[in-house]
N, C-alpha and C. Protein backbone atom coordinates (compact mmCIF):
# COMPACT_ATOMS: atom_id res chain seq x y z
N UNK A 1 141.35 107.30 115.57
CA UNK A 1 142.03 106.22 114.90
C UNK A 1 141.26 105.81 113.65
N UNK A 2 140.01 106.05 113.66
CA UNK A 2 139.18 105.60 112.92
C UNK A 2 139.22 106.57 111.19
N UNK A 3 139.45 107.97 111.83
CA UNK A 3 139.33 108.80 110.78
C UNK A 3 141.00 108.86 110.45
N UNK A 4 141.63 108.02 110.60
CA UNK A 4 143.35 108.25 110.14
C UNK A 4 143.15 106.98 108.82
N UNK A 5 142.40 105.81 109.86
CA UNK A 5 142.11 104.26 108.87
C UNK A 5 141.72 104.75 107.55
N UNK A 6 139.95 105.51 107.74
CA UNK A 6 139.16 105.94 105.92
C UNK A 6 140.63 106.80 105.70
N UNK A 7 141.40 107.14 105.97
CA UNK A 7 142.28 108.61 105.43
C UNK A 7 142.99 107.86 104.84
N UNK A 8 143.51 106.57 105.15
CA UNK A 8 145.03 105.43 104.53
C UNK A 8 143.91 104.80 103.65
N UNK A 9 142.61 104.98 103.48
CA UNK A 9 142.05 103.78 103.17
C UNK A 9 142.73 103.54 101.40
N UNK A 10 142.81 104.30 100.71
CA UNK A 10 143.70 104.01 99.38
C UNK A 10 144.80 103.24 99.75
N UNK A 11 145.37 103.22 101.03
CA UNK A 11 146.81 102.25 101.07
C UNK A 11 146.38 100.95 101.35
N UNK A 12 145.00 100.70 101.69
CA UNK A 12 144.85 99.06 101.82
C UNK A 12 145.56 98.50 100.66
N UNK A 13 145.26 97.13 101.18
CA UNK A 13 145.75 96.18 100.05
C UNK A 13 143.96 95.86 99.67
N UNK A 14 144.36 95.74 97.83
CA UNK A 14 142.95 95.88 97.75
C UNK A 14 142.20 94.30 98.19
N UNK A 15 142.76 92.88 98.62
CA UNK A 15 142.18 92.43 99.13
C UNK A 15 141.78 92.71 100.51
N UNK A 16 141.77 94.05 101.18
CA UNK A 16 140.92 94.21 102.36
C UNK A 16 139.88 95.32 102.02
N UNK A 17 140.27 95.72 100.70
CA UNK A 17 138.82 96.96 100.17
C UNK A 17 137.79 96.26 99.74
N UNK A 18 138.44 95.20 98.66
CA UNK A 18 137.29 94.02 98.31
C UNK A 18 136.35 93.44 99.60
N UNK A 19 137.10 93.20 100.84
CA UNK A 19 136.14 92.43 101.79
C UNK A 19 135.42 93.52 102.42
N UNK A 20 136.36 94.76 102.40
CA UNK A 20 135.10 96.20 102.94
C UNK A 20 133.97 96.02 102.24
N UNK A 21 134.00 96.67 101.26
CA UNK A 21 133.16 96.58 100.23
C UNK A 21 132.01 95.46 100.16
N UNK A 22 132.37 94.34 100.65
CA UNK A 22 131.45 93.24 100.33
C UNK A 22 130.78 93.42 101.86
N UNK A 23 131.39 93.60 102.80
CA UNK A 23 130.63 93.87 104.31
C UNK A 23 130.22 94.90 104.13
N UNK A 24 130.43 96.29 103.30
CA UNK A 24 129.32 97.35 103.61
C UNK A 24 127.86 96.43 102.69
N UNK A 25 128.20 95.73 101.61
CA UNK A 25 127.11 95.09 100.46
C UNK A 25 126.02 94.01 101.43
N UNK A 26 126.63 93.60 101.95
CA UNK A 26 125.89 92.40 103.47
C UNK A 26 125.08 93.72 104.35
N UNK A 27 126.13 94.46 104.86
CA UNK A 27 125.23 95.64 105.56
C UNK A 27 123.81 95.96 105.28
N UNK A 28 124.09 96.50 103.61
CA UNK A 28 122.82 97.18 103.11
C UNK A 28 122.01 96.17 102.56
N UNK A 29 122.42 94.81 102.18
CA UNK A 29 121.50 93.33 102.47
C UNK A 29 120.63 93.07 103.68
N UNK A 30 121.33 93.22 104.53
CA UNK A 30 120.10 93.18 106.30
C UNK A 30 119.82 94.24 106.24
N UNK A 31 119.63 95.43 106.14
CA UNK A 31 118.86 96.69 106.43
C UNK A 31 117.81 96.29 105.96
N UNK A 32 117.92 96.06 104.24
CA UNK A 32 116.54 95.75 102.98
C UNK A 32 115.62 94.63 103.86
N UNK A 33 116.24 93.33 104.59
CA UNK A 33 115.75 92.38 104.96
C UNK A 33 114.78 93.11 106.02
N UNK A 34 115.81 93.61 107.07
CA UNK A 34 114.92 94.17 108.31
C UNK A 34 113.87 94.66 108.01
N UNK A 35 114.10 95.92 106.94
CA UNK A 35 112.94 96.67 106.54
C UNK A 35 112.05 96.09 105.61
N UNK A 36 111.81 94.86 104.96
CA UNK A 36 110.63 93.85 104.71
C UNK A 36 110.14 93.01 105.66
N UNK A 37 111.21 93.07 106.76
CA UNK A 37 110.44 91.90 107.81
C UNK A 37 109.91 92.48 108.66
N UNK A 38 110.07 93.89 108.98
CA UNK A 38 108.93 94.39 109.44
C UNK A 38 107.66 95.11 108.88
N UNK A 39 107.87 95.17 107.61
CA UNK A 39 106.73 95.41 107.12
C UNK A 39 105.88 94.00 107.13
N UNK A 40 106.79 93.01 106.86
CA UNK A 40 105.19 91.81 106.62
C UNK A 40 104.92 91.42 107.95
N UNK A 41 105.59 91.55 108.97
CA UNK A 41 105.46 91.39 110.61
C UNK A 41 104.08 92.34 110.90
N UNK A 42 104.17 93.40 110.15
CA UNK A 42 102.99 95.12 110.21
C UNK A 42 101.70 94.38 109.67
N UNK A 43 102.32 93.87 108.35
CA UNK A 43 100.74 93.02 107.76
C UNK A 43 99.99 92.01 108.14
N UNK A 44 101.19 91.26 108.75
CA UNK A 44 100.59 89.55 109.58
C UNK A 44 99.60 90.31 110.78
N UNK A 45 100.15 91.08 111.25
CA UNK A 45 99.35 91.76 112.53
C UNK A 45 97.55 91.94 112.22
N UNK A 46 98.15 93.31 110.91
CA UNK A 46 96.95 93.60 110.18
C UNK A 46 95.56 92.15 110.02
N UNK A 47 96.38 91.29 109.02
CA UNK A 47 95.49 90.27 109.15
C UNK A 47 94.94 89.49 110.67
N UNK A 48 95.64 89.71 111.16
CA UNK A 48 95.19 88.48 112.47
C UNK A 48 93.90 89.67 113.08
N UNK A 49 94.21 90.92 113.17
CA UNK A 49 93.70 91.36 113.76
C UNK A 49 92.21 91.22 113.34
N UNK A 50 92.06 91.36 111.95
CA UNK A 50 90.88 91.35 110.84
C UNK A 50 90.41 90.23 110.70
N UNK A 51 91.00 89.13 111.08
CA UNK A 51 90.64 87.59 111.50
C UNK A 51 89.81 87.74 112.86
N UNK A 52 90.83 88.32 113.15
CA UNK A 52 89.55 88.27 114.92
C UNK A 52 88.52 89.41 114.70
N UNK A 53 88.31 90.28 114.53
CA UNK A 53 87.05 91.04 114.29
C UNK A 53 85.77 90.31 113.08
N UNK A 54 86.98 89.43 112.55
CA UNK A 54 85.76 89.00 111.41
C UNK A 54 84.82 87.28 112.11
N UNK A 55 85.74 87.01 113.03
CA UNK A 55 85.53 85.26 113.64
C UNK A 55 84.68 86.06 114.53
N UNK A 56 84.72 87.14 115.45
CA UNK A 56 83.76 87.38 116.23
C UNK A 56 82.32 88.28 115.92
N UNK A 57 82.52 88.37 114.41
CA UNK A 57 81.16 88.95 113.62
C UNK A 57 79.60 88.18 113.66
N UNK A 58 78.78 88.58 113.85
CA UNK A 58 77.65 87.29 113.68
C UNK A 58 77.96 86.89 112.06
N UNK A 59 77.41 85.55 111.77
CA UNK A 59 77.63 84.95 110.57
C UNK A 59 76.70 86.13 109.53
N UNK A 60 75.34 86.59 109.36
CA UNK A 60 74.97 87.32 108.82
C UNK A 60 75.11 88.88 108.66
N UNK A 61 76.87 89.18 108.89
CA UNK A 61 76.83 90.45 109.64
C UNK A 61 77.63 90.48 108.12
N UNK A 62 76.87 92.41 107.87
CA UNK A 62 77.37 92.56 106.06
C UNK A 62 79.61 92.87 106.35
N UNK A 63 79.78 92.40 105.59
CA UNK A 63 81.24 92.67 105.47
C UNK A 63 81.44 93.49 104.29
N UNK A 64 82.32 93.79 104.19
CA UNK A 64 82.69 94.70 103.15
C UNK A 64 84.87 94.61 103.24
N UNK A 65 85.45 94.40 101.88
CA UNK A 65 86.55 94.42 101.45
C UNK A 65 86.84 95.57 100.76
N UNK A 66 88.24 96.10 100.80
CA UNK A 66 88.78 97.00 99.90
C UNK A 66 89.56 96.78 98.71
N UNK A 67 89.24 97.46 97.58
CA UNK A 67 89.97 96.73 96.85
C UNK A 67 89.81 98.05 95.97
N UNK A 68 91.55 98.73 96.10
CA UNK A 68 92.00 100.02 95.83
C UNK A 68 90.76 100.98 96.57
N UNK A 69 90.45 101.99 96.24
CA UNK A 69 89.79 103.26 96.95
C UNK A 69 88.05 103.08 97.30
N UNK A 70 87.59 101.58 97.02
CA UNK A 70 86.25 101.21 96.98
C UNK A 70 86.31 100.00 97.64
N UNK A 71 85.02 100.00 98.65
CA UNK A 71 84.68 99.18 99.37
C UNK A 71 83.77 97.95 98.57
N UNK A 72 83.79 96.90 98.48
CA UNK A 72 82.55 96.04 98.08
C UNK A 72 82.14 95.08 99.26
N UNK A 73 81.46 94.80 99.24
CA UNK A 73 80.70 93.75 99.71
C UNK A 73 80.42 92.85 99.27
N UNK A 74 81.17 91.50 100.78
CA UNK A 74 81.40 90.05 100.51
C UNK A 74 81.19 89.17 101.21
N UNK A 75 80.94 87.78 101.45
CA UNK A 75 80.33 87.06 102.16
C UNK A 75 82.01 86.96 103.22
N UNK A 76 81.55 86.70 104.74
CA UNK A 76 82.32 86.60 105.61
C UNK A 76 83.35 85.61 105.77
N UNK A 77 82.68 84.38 105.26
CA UNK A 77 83.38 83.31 105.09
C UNK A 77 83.99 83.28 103.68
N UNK A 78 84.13 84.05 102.84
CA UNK A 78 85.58 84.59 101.50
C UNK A 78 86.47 85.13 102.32
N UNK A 79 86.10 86.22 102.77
CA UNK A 79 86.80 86.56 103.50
C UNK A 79 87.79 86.66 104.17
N UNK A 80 87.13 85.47 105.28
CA UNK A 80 88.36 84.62 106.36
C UNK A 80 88.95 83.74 105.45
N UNK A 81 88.19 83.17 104.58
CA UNK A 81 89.21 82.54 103.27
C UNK A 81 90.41 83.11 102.69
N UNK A 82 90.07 84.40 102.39
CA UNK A 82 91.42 85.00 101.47
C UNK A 82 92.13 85.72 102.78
N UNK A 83 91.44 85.48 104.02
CA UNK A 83 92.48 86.80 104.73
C UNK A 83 93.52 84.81 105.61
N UNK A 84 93.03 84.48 105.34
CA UNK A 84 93.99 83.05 106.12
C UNK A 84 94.65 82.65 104.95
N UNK A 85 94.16 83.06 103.62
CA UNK A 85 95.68 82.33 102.39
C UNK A 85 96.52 83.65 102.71
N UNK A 86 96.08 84.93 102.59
CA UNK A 86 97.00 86.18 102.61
C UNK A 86 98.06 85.85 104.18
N UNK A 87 97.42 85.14 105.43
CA UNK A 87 97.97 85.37 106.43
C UNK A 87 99.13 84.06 106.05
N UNK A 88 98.57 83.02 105.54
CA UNK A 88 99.69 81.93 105.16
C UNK A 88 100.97 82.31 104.80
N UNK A 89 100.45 82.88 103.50
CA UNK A 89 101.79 83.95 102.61
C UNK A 89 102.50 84.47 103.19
N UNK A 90 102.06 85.25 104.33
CA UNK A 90 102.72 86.10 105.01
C UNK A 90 103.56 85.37 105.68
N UNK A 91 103.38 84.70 106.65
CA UNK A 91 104.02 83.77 107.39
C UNK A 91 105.06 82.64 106.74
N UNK A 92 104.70 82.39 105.68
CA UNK A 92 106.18 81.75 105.17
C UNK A 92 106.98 82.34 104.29
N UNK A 93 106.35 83.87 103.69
CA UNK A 93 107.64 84.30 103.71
C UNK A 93 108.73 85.07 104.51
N UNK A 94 107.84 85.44 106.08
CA UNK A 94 108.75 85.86 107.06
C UNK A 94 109.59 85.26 107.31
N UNK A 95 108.95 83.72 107.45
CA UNK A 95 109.86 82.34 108.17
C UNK A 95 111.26 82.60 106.92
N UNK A 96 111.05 82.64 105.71
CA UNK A 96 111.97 82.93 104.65
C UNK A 96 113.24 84.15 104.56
N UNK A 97 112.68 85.07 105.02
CA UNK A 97 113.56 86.26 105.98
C UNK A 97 114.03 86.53 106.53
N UNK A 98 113.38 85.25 107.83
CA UNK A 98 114.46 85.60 109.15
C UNK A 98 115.23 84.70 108.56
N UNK A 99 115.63 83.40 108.03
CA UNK A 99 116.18 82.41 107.43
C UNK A 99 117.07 83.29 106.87
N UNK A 100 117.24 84.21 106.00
CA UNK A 100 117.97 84.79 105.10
C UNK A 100 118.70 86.02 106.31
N UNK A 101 118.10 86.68 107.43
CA UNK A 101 118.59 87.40 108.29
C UNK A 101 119.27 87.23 108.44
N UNK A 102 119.28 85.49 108.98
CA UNK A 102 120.46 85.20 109.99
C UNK A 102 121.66 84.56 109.37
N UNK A 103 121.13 84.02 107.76
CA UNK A 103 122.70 83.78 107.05
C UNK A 103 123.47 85.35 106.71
N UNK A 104 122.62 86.11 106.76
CA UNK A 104 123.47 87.33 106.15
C UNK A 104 123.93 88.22 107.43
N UNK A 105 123.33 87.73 108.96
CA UNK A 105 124.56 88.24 109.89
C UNK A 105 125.14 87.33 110.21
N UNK A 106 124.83 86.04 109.86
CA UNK A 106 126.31 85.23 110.00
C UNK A 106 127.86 85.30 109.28
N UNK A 107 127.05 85.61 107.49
CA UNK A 107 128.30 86.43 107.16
C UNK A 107 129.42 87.28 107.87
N UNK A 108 128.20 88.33 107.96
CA UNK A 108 128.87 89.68 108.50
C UNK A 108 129.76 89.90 109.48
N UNK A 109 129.32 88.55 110.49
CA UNK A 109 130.38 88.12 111.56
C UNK A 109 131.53 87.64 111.06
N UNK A 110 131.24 86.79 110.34
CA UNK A 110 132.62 85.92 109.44
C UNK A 110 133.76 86.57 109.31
N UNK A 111 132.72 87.69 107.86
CA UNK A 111 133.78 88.99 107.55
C UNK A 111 134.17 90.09 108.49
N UNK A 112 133.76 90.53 109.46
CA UNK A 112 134.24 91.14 109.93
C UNK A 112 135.54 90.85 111.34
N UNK A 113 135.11 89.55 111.70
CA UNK A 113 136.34 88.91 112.21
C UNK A 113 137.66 88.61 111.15
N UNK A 114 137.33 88.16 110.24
CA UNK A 114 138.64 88.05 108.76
C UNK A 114 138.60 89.48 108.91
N UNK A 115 138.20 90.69 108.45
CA UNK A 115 138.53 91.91 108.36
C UNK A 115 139.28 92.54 109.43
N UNK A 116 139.39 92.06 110.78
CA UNK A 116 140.11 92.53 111.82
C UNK A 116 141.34 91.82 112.10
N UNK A 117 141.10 90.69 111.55
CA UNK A 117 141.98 89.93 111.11
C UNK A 117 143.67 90.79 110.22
N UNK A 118 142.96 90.94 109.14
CA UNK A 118 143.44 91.67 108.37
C UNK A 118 144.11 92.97 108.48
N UNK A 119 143.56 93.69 109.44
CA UNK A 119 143.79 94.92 109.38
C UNK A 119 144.77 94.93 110.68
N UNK A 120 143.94 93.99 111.64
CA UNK A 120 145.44 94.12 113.03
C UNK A 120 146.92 93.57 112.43
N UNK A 121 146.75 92.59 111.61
CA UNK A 121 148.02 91.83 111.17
C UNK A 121 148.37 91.85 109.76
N UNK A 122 148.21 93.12 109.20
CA UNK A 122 147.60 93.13 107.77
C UNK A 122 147.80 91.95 106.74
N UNK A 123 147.16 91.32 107.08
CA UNK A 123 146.51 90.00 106.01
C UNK A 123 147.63 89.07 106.57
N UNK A 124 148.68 89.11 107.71
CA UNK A 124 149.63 88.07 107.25
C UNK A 124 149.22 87.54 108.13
N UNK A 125 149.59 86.00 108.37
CA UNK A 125 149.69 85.50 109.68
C UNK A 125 151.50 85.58 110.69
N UNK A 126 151.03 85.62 111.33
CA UNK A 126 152.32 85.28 112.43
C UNK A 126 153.29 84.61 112.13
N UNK A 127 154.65 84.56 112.32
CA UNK A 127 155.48 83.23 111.76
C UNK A 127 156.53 83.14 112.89
């Protein structure tokens, strides 16, 4: 049934190609989201983890940062300084992501109930 629908799909009315179109555009909107929110989900990790190896370091224990393909050496407490602003960052812009996740599958629900809408009754209502 599905491959008869894309086959008519030129016979839509183009207000149901327009709302395709905008639900495949929401689609590939949460994919992009997903796939940044788990990358900074990958990094928050990274840091916490490097928080705890660095909180359980003795205070005089040499540290060393990367920064591109070279290591330097830095006091422990910079450190936990820049790795708790980096972990901050991280954390509110996840909180910012899932925020944006869940308006853009709330959309998607929207439209795709109007889209079935549409397509069982094509666009009319009942009378």
């Amino acid at each position: 049934m599905s491959l008869s629908m894309s086959a008519n799909r030129g016979e839509l009315p183009p207000s149901v190609r327009q709302q395709l179109a905008r639900f495949q555009q929401l689609q590939q909107t949460l994919n992009v989201i997903l796939a940044e929110r788990q990358r900074l989900e990958a990094e928050l990790l990274e840091v916490k983890d490097a928080l705890e190896a660095l909180e359980k370091s003795p205070d005089d224990a040499l540290v060393y940062k990367a920064v591109g393909p070279v290591l330097i050496q830095s006091s422990k407490q910079k450190l936990i300084e820049e790795l708790n602003e980096k972990k901050e960052l991280a954390e509110t812009r996840l909180k910012l992501l899932e925020k944006q996740e869940q308006r853009t599958r709330e959309q998607l629900d929207s439209l795709q109930k109007e889209l079935r809408q549409m397509l069982s009754g094509s666009g009319q209502a009942p009378t």
